[in-house]
C-alpha atoms as a PDB file:
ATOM      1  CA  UNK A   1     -44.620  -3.893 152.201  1.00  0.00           C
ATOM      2  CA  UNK A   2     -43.560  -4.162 155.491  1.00  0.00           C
ATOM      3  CA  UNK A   3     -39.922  -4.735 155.431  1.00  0.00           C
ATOM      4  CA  UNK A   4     -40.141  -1.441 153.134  1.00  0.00           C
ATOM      5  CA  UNK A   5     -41.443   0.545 156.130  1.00  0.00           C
ATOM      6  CA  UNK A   6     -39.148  -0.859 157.991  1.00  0.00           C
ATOM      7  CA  UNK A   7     -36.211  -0.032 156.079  1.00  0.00           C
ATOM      8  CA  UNK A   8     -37.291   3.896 156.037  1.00  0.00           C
ATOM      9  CA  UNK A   9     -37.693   3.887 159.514  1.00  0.00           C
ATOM     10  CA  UNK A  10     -34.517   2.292 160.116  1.00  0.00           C
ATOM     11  CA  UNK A  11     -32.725   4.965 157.636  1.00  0.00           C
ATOM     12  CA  UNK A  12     -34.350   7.988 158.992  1.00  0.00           C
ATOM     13  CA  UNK A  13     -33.635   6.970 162.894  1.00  0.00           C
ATOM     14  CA  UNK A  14     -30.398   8.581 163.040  1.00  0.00           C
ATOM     15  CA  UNK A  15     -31.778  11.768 161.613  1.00  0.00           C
ATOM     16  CA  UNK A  16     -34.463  11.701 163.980  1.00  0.00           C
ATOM     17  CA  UNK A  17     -32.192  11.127 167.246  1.00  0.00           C
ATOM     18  CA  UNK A  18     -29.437  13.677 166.149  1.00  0.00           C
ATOM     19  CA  UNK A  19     -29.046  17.113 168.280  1.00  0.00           C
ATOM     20  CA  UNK A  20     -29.867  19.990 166.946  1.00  0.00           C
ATOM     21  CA  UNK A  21     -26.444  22.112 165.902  1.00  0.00           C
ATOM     22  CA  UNK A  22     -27.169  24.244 168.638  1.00  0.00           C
ATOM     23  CA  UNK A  23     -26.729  21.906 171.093  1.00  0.00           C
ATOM     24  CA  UNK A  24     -23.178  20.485 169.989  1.00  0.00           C
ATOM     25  CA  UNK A  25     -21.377  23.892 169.035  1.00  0.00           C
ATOM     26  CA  UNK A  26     -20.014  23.620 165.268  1.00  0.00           C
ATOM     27  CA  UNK A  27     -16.228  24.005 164.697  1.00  0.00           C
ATOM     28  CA  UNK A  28     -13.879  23.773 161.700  1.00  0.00           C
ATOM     29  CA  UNK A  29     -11.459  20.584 162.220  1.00  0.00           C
ATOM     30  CA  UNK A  30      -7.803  21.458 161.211  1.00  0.00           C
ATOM     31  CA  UNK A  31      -7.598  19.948 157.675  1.00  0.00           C
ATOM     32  CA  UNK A  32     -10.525  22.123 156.808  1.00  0.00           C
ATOM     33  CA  UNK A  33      -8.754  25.460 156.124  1.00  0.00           C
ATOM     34  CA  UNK A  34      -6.180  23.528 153.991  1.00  0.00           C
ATOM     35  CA  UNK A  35      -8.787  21.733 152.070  1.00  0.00           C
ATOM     36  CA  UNK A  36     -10.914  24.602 151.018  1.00  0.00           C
ATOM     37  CA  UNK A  37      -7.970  26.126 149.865  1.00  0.00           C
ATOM     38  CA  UNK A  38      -7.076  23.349 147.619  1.00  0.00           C
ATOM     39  CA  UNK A  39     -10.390  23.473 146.779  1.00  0.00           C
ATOM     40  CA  UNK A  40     -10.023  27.080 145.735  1.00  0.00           C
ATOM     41  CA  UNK A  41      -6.812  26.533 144.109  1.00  0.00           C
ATOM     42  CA  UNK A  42      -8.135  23.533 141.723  1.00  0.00           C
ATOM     43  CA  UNK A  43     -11.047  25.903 140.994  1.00  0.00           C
ATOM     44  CA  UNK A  44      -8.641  28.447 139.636  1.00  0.00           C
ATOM     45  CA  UNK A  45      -6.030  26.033 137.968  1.00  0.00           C
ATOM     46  CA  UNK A  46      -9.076  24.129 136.249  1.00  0.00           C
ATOM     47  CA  UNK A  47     -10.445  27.452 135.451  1.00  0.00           C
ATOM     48  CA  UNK A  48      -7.038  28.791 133.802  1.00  0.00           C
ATOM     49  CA  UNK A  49      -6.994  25.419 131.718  1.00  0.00           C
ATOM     50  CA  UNK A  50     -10.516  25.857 130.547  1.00  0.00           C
ATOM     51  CA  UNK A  51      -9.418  28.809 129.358  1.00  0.00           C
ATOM     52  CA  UNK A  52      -6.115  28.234 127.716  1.00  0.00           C
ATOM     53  CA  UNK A  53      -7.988  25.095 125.745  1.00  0.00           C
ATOM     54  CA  UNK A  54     -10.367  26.579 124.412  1.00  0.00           C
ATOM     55  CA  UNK A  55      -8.470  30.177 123.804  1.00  0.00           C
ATOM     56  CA  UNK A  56      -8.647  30.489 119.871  1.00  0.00           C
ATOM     57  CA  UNK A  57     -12.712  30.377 119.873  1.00  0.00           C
ATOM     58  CA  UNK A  58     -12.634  32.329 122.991  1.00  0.00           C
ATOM     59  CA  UNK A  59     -10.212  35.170 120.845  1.00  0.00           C
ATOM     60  CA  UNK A  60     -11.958  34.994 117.731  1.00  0.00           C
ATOM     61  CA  UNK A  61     -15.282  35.334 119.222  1.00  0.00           C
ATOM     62  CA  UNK A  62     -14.631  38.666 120.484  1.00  0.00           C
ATOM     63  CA  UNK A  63     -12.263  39.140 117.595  1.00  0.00           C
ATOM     64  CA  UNK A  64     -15.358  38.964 115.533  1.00  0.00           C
ATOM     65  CA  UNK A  65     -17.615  40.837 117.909  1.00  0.00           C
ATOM     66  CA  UNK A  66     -15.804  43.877 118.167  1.00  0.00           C
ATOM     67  CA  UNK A  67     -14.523  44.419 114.127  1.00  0.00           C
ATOM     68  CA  UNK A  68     -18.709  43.732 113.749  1.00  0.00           C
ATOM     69  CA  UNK A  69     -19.527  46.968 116.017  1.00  0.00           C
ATOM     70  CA  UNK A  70     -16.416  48.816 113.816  1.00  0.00           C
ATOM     71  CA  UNK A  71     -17.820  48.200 110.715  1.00  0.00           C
ATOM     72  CA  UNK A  72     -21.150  49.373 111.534  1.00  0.00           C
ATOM     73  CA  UNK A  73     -20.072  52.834 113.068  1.00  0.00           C
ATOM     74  CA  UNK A  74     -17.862  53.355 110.101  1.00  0.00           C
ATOM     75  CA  UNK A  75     -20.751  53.240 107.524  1.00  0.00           C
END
């Protein structure tokens, strides 16, 4: 039981002997704009792929959800 306590105290030390933010001022290192916009980019690309896959159910889904809504005015 003890080396248990020890352990947690011993992980949350660093935590507990940090600064706050205010104290060290926060900046953006120079990789960081570059990387959220690859970030951004794979976002879109994956999003684009997800789409194209699966772009038969995707067309026949509202295919069949706007001849429904026809079909019902018409009658």
């Amino acid at each position: 039981m003890m080396t248990i306590s020890i352990l947690i105290s011993l992980t949350l030390l660093p935590y507990l002997l940090t600064a706050p933010a205010k104290a060290n001022p926060a900046y953006l290192d120079t990789g960081s704009g570059s990387f959220i916009l690859q970030l951004l980019l794979a976002a879109l690309v994956g999003g684009l792929f997800i789409i194209k896959t699966y772009w038969k159910k995707i067309s026949a889904f509202f295919r069949k959800l706007f001849s429904r809504g026809n079909r019902d005015e018409g009658e």
